[in-house]
Each structure stands twice: as C-alpha cells, then as structure tokens.
PDB file of N, CA and C in Angstrom:
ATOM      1  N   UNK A   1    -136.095 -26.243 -94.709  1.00  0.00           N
ATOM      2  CA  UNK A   1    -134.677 -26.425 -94.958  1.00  0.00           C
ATOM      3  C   UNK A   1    -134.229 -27.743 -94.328  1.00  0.00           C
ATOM      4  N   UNK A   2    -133.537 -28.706 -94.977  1.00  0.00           N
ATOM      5  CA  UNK A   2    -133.240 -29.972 -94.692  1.00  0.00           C
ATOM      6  C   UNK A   2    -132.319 -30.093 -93.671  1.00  0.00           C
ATOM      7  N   UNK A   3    -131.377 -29.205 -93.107  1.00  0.00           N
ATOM      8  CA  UNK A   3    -130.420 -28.750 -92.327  1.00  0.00           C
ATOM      9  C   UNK A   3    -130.997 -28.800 -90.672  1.00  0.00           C
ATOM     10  N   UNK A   4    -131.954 -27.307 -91.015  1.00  0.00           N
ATOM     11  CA  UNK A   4    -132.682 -27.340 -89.652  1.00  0.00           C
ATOM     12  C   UNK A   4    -133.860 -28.572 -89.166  1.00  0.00           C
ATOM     13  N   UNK A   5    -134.401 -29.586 -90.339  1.00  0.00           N
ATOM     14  CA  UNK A   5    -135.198 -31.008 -90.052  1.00  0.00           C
ATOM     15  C   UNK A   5    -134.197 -31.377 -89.552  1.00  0.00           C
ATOM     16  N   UNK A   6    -132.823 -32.270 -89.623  1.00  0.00           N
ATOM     17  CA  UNK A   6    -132.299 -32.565 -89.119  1.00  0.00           C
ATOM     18  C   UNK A   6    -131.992 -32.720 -87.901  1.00  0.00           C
ATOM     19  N   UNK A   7    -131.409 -31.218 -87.834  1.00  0.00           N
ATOM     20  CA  UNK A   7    -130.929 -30.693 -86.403  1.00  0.00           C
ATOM     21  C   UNK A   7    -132.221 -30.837 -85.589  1.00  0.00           C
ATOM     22  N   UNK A   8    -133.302 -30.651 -85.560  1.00  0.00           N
ATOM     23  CA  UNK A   8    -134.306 -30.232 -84.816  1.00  0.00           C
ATOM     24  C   UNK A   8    -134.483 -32.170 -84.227  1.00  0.00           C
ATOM     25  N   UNK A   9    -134.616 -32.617 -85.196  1.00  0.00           N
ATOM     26  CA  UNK A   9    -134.868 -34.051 -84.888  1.00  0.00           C
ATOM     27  C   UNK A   9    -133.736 -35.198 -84.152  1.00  0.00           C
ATOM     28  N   UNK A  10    -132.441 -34.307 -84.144  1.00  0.00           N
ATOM     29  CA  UNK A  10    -131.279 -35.095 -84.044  1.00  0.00           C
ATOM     30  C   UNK A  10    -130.776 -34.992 -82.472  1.00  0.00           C
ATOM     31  N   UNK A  11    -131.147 -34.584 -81.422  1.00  0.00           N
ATOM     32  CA  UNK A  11    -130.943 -34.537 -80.673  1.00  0.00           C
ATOM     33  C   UNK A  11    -131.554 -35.561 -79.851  1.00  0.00           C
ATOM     34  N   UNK A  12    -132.221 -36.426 -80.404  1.00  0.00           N
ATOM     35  CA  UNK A  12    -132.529 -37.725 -79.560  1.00  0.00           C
ATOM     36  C   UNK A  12    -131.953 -38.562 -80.351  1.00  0.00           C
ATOM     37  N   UNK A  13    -130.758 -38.220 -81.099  1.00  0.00           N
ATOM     38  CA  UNK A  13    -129.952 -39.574 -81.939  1.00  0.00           C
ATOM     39  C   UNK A  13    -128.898 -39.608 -81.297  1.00  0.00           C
ATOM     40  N   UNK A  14    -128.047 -40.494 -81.286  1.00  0.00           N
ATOM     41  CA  UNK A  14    -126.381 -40.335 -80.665  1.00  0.00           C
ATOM     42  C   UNK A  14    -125.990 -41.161 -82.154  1.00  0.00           C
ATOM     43  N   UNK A  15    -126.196 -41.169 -83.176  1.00  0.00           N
ATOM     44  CA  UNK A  15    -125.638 -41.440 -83.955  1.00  0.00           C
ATOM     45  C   UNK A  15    -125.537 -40.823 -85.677  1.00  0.00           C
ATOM     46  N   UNK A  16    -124.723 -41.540 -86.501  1.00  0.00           N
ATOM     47  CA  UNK A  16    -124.944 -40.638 -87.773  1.00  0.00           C
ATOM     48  C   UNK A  16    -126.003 -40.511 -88.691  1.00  0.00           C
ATOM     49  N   UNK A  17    -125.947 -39.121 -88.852  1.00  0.00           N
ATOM     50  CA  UNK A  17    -127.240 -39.240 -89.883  1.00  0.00           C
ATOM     51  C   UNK A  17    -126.722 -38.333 -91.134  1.00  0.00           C
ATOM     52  N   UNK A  18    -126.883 -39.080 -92.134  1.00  0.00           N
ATOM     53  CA  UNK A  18    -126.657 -38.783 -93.553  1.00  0.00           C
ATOM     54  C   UNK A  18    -128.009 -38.783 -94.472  1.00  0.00           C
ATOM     55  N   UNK A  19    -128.373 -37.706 -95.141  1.00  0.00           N
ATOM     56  CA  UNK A  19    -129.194 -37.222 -95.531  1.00  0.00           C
ATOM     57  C   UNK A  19    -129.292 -36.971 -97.325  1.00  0.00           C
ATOM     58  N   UNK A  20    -130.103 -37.627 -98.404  1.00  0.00           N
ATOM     59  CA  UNK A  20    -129.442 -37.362 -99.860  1.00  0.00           C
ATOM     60  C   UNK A  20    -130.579 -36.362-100.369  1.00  0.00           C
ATOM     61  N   UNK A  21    -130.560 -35.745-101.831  1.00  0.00           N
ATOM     62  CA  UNK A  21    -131.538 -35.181-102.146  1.00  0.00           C
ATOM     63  C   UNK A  21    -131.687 -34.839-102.695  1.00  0.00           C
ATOM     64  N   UNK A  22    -132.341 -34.494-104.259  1.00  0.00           N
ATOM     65  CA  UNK A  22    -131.910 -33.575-105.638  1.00  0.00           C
ATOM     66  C   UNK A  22    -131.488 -32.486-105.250  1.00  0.00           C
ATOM     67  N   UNK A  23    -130.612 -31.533-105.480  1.00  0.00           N
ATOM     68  CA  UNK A  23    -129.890 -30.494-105.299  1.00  0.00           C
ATOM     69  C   UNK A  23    -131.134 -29.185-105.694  1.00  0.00           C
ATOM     70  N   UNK A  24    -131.585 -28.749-105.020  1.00  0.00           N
ATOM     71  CA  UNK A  24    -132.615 -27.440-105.252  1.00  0.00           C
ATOM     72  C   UNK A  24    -131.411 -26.162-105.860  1.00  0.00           C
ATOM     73  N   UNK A  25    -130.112 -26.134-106.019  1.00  0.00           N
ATOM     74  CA  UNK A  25    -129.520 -25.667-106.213  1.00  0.00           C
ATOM     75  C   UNK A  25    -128.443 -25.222-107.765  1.00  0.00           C
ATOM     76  N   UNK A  26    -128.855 -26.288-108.438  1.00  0.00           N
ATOM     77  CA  UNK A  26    -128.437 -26.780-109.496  1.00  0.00           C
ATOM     78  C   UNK A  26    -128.739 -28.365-109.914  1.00  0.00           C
ATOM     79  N   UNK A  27    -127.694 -28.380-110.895  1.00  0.00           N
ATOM     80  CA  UNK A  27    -127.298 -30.279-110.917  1.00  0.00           C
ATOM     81  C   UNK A  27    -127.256 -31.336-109.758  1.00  0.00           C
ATOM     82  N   UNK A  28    -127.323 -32.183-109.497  1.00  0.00           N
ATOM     83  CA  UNK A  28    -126.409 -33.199-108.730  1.00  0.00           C
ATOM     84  C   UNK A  28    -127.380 -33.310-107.812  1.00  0.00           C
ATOM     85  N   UNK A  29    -126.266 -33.914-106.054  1.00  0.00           N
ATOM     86  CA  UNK A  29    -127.325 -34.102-105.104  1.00  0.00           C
ATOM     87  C   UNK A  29    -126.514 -33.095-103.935  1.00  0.00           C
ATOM     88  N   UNK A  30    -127.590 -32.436-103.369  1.00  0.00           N
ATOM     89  CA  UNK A  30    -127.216 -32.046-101.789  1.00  0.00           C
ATOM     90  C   UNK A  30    -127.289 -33.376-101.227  1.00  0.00           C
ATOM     91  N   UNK A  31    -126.061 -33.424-100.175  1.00  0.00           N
ATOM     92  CA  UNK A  31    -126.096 -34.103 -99.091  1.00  0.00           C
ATOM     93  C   UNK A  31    -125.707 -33.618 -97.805  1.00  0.00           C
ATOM     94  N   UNK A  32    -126.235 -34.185 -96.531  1.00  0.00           N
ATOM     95  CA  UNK A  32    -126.646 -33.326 -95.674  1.00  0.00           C
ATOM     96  C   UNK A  32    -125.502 -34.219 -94.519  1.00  0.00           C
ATOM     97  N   UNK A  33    -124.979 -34.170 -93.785  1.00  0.00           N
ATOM     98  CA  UNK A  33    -124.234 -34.913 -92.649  1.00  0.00           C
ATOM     99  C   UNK A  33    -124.405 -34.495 -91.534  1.00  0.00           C
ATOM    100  N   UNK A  34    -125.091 -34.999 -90.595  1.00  0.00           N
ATOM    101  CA  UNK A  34    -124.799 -34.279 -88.920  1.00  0.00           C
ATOM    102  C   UNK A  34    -124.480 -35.905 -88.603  1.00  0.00           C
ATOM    103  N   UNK A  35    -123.175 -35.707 -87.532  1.00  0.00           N
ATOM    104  CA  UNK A  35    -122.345 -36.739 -86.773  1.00  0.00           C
ATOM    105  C   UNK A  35    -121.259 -35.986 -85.494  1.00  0.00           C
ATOM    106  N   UNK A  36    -121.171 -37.122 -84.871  1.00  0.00           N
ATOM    107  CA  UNK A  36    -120.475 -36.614 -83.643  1.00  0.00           C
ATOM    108  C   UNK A  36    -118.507 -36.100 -84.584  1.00  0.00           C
ATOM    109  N   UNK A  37    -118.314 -35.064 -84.140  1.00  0.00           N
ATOM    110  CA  UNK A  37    -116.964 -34.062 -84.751  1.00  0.00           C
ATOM    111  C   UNK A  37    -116.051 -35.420 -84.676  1.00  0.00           C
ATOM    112  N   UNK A  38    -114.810 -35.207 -85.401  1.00  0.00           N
ATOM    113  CA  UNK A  38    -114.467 -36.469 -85.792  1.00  0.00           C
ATOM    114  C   UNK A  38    -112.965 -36.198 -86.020  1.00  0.00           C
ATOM    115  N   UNK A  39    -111.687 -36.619 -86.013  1.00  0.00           N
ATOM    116  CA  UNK A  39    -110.763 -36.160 -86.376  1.00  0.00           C
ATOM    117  C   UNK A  39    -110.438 -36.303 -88.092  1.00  0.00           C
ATOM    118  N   UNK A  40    -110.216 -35.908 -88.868  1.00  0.00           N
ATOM    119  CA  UNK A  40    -110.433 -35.995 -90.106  1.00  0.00           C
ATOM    120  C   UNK A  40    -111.408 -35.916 -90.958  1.00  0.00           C
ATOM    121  N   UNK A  41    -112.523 -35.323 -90.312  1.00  0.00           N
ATOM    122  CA  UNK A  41    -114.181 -35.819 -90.718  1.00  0.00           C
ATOM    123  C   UNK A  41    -114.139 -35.540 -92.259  1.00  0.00           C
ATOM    124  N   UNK A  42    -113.502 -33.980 -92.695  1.00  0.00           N
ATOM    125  CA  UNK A  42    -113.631 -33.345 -94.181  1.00  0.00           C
ATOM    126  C   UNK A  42    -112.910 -34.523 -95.060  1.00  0.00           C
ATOM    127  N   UNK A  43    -112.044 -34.824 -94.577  1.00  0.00           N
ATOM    128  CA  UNK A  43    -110.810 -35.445 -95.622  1.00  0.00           C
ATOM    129  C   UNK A  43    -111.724 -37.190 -95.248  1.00  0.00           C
ATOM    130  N   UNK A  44    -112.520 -37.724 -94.789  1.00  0.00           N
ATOM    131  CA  UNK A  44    -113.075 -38.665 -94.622  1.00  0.00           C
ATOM    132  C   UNK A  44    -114.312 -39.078 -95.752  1.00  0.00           C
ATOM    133  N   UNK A  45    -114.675 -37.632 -95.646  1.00  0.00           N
ATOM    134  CA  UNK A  45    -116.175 -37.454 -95.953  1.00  0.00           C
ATOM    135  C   UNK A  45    -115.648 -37.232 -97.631  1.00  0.00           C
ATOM    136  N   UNK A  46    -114.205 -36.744 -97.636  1.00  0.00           N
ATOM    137  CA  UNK A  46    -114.200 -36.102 -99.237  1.00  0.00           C
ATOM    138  C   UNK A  46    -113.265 -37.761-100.077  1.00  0.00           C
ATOM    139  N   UNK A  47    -112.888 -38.216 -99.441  1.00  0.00           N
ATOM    140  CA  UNK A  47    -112.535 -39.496 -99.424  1.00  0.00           C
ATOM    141  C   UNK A  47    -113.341 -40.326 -99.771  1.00  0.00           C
ATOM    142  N   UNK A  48    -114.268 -40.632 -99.462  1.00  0.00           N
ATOM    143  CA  UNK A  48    -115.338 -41.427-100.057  1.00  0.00           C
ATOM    144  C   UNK A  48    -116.486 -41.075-101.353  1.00  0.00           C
ATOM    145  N   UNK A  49    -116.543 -39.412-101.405  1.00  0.00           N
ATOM    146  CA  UNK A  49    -117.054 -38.857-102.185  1.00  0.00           C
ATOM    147  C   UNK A  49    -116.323 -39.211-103.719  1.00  0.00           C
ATOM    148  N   UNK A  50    -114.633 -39.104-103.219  1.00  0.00           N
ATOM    149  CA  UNK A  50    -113.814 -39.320-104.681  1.00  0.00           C
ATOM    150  C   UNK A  50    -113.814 -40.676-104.936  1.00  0.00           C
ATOM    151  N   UNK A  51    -113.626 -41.588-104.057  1.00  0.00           N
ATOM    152  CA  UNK A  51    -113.313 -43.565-104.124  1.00  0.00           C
ATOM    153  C   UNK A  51    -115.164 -43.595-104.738  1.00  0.00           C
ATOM    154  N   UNK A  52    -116.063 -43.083-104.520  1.00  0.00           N
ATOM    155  CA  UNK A  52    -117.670 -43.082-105.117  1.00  0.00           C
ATOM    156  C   UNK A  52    -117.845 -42.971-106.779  1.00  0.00           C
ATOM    157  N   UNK A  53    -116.736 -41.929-107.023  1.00  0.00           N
ATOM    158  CA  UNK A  53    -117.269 -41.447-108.208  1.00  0.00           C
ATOM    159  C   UNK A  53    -117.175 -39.950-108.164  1.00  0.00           C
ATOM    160  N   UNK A  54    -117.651 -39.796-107.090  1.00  0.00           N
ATOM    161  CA  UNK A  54    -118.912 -38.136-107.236  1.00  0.00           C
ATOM    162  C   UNK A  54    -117.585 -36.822-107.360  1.00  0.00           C
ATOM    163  N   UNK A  55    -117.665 -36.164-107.990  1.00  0.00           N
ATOM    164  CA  UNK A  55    -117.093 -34.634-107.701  1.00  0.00           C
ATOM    165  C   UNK A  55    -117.820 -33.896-106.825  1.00  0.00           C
ATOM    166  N   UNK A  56    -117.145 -32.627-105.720  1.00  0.00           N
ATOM    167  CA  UNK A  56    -117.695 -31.872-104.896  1.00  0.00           C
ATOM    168  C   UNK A  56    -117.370 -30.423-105.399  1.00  0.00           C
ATOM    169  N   UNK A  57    -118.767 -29.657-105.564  1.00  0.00           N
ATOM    170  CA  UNK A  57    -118.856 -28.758-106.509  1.00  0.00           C
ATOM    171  C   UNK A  57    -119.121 -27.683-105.299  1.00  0.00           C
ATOM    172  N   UNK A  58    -119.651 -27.732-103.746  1.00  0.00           N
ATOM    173  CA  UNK A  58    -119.547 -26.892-102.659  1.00  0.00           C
ATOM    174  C   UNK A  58    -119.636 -27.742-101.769  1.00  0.00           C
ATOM    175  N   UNK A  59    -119.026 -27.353-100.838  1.00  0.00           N
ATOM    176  CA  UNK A  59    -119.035 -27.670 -99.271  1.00  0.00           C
ATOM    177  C   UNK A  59    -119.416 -26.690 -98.125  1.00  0.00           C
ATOM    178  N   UNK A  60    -120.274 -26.726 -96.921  1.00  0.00           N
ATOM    179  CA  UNK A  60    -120.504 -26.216 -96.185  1.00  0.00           C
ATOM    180  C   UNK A  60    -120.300 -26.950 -94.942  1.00  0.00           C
ATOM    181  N   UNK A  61    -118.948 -26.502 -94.210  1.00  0.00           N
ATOM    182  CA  UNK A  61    -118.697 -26.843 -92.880  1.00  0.00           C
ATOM    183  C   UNK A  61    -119.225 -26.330 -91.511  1.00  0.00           C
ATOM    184  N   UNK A  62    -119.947 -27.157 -90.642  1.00  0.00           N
ATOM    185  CA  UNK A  62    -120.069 -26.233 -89.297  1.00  0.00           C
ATOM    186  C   UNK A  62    -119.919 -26.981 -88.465  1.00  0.00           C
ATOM    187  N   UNK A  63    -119.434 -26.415 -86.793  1.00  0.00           N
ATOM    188  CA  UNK A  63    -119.655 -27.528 -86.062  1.00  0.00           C
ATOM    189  C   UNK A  63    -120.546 -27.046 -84.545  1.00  0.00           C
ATOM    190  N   UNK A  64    -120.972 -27.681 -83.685  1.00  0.00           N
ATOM    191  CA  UNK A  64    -122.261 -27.185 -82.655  1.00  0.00           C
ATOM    192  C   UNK A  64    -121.249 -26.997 -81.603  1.00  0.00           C
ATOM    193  N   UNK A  65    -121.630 -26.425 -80.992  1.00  0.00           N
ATOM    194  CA  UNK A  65    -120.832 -26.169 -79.307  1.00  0.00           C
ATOM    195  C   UNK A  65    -120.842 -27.588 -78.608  1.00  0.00           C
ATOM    196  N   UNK A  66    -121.796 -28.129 -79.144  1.00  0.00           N
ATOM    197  CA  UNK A  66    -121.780 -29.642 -78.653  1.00  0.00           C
ATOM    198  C   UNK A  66    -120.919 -30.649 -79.176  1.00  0.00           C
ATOM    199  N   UNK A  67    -120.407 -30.203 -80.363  1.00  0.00           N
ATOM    200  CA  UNK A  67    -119.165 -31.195 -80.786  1.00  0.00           C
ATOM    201  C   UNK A  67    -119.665 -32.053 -81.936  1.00  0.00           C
ATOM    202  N   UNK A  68    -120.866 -31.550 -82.435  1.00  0.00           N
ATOM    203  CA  UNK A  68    -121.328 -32.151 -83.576  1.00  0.00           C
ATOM    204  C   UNK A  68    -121.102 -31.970 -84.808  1.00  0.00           C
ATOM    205  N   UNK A  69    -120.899 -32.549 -85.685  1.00  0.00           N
ATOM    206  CA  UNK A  69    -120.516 -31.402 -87.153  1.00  0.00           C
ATOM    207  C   UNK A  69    -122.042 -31.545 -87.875  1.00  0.00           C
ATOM    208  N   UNK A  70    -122.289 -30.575 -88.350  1.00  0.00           N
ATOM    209  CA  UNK A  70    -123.585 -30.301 -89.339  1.00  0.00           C
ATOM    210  C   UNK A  70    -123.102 -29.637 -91.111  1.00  0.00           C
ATOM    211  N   UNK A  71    -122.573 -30.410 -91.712  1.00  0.00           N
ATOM    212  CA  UNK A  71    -121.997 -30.209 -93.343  1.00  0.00           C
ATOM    213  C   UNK A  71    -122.790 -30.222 -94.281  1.00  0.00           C
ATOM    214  N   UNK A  72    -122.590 -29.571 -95.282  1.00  0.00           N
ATOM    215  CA  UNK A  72    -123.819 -30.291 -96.724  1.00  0.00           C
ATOM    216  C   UNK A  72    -122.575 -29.441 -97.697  1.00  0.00           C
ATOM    217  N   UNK A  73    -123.068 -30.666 -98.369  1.00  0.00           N
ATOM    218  CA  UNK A  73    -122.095 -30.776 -99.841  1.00  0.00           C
ATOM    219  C   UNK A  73    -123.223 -30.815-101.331  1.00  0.00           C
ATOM    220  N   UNK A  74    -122.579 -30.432-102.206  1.00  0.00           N
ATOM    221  CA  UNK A  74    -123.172 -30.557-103.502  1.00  0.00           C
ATOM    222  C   UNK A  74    -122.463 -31.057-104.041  1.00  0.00           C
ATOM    223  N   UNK A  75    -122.869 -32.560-104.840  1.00  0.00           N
ATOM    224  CA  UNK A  75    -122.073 -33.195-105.199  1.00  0.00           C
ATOM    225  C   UNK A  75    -122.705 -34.176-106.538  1.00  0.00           C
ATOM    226  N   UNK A  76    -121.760 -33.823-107.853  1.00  0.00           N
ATOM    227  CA  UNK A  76    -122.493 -34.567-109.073  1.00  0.00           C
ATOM    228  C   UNK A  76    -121.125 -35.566-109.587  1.00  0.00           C
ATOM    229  N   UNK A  77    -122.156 -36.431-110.231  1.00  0.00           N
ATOM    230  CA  UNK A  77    -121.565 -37.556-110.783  1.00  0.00           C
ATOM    231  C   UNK A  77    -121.843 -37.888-112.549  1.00  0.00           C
ATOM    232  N   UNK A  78    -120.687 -38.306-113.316  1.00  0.00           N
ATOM    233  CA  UNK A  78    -121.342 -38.430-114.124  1.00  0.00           C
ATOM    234  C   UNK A  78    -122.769 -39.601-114.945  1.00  0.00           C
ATOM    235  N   UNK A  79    -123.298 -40.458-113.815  1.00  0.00           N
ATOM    236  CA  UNK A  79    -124.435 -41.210-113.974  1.00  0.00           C
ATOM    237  C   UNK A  79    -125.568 -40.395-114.569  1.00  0.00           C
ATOM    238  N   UNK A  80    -126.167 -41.089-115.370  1.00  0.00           N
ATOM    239  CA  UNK A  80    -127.464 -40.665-115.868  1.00  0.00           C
ATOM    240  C   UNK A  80    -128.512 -40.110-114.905  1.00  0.00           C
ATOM    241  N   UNK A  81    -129.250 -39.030-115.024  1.00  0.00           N
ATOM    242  CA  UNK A  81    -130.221 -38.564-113.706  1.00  0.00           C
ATOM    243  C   UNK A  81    -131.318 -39.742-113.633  1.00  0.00           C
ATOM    244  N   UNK A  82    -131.507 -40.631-114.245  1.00  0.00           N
ATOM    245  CA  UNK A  82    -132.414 -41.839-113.841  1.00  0.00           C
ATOM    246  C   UNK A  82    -132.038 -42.324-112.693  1.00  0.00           C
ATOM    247  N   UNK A  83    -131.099 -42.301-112.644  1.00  0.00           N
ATOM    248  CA  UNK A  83    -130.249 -43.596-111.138  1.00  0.00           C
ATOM    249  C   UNK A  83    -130.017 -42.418-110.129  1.00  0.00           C
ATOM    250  N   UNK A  84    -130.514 -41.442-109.919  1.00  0.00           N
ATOM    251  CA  UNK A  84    -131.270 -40.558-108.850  1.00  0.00           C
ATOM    252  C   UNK A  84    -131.152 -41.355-107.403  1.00  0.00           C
ATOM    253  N   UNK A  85    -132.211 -41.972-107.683  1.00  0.00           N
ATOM    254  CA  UNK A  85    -132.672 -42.822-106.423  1.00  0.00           C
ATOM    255  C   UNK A  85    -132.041 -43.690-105.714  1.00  0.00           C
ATOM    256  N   UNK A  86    -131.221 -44.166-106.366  1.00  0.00           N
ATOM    257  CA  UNK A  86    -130.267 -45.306-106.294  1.00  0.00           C
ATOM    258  C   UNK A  86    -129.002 -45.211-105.963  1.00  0.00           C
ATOM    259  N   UNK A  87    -128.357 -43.989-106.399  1.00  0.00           N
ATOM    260  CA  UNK A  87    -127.581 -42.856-106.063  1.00  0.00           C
ATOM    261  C   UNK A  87    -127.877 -42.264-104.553  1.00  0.00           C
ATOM    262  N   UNK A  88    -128.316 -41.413-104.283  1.00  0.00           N
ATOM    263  CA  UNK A  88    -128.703 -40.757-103.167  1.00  0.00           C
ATOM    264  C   UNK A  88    -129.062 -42.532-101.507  1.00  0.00           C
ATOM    265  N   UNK A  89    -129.663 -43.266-102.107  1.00  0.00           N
ATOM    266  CA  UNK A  89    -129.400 -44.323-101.188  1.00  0.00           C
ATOM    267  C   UNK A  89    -128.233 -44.962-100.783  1.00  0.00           C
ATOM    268  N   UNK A  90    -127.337 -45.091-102.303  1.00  0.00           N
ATOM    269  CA  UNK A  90    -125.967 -45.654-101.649  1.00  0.00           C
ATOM    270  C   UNK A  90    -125.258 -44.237-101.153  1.00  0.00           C
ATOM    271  N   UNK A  91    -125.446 -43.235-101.435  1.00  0.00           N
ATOM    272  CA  UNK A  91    -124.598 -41.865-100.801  1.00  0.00           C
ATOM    273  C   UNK A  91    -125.107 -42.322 -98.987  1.00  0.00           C
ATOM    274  N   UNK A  92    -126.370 -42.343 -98.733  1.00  0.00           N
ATOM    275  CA  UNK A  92    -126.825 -42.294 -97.431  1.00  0.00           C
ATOM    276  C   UNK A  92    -126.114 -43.421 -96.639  1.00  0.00           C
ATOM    277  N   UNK A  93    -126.649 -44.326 -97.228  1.00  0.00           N
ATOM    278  CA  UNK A  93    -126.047 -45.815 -96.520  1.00  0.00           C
ATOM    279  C   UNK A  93    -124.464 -45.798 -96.796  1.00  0.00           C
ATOM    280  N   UNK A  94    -123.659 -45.729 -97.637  1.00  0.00           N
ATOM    281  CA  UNK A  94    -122.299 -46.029 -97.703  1.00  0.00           C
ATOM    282  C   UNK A  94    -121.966 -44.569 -96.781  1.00  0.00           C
ATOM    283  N   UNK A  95    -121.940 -43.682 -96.914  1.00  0.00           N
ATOM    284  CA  UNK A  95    -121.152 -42.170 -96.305  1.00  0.00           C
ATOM    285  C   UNK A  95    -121.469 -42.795 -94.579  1.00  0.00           C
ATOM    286  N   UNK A  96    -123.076 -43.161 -94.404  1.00  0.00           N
ATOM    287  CA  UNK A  96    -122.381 -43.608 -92.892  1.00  0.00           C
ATOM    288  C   UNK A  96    -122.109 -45.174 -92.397  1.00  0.00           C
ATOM    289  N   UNK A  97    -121.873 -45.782 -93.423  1.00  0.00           N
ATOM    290  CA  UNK A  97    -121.002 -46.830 -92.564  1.00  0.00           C
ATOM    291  C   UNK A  97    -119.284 -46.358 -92.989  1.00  0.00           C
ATOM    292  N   UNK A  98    -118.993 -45.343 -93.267  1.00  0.00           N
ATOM    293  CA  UNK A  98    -117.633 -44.648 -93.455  1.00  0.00           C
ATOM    294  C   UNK A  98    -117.430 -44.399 -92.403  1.00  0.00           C
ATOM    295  N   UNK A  99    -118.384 -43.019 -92.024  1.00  0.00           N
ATOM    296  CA  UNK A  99    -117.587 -42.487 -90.713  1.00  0.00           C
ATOM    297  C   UNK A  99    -118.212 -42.736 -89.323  1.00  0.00           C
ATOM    298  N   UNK A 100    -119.187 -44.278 -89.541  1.00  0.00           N
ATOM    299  CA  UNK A 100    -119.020 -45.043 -88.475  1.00  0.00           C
ATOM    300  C   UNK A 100    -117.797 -46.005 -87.763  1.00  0.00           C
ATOM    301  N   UNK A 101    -117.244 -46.073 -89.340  1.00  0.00           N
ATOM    302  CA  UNK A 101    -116.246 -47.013 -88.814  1.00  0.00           C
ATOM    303  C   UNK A 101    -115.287 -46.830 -88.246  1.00  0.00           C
ATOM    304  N   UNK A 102    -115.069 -45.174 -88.701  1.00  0.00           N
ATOM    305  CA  UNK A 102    -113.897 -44.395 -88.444  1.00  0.00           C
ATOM    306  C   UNK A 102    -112.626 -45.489 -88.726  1.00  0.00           C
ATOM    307  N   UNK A 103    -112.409 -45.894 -89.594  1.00  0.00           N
ATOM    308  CA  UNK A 103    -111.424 -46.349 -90.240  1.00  0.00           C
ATOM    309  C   UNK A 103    -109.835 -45.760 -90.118  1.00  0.00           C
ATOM    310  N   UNK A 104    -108.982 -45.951 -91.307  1.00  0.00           N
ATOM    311  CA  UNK A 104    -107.861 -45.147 -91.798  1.00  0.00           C
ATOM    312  C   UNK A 104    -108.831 -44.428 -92.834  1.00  0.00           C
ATOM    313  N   UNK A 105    -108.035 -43.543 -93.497  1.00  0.00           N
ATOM    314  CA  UNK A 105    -108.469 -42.418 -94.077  1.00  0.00           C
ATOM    315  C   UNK A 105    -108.207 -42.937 -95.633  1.00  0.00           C
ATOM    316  N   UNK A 106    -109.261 -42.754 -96.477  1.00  0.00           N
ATOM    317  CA  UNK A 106    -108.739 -43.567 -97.860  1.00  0.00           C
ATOM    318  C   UNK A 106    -107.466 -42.735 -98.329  1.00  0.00           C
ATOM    319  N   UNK A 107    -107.135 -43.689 -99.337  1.00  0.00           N
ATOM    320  CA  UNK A 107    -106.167 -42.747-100.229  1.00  0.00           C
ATOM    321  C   UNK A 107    -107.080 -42.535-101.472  1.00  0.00           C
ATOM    322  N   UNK A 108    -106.351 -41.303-101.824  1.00  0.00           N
ATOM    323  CA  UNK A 108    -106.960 -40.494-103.281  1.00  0.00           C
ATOM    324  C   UNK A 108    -106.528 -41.299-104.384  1.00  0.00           C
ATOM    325  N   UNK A 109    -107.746 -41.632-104.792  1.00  0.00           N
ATOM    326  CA  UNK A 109    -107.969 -42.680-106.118  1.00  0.00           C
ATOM    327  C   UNK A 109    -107.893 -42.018-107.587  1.00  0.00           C
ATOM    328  N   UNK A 110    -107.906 -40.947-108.064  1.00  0.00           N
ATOM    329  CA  UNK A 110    -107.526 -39.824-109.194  1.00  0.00           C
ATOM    330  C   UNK A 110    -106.216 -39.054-108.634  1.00  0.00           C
ATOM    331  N   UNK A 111    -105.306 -39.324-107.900  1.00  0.00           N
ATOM    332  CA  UNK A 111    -103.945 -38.342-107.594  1.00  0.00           C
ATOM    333  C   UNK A 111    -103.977 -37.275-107.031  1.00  0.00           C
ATOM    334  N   UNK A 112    -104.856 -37.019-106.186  1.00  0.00           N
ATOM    335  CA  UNK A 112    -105.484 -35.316-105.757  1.00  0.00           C
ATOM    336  C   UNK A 112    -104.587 -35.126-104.882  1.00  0.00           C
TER     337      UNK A 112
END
C-alpha cells in the first residue's frame, strides 16, 4: 500500500512528499500527500487540483499525532491516458512546490 511506503520511509524527511500513480481503483490517478499539517492544506491541495485541470472524484483526509497530514485523492482529467506519465510528474512536482510555498490560497477558476 503506497500510504504505509510512505509513512514508513517519511520519518527521516522534514519535508513534502507527493506521490502520483495509476489509480488501482478505477480511472485517473491516486495521489498520495504526506506534509507537515498546514492551515488550509484541503482548500490548497483542492486549489491546485482545479487551476490543473483535474476533477476530485475521492478524498481521504488524515492527520498523525505528530502534526502531519497523510491524504490521497483520486483524481481524473480529461487528457488522453497516454500522457499518464507526464501527468502524474507534473501532479508530483507542481502539488509540492504549492504547499511548499504556502502561498495565498488560489481562487476557484470554474466558480466553485
């Protein structure tokens, strides 16, 4: 389970780790987030998902006694499944220079 690799490995990180992956679940991609808890983290994380493209079809929130959040989302786009790869890299790399930057919070780009 991509959740518990994570976690198991993440405790010698102090930083974000964003994780992409064909969805074993259906369509689209699981993506995986463990980062230090964040004020806005959902509305951050769903913020960039919508300014991306992607629709979020589930979300799974948790957070550690340690103050970490551990999330995974399922999330499809309408791109061709060829650009897979290419996809899931900019999800990894763009989602954490987001909530590295901890920015302002986007605004909703479809009126949500």
């Amino acid at each position: 389970q991509l959740s518990r690799h994570v976690a198991q490995q993440a405790p010698e990180q102090s930083r974000t780790i964003v994780r992409a992956r064909h969805s074993p679940v259906g369509e689209g991609l699981q993506v995986l987030v463990y980062t230090p808890d964040q004020s806005d983290l959902f509305a951050r994380i769903c913020g960039h998902f919508d300014q991306a493209g992607f629709s979020i079809l589930d979300a799974k929130i948790h957070t550690t006694r340690t103050g970490w959040a551990l999330d995974t989302f399922q999330i499809v786009t309408p791109m061709l499944p060829e650009h897979y790869r290419e996809l899931m890299s900019m999800v990894e790399s763009g989602l954490t220079q987001t909530l590295e930057q901890q920015g302002p919070l986007p605004s909703p780009s479809r009126g949500r």
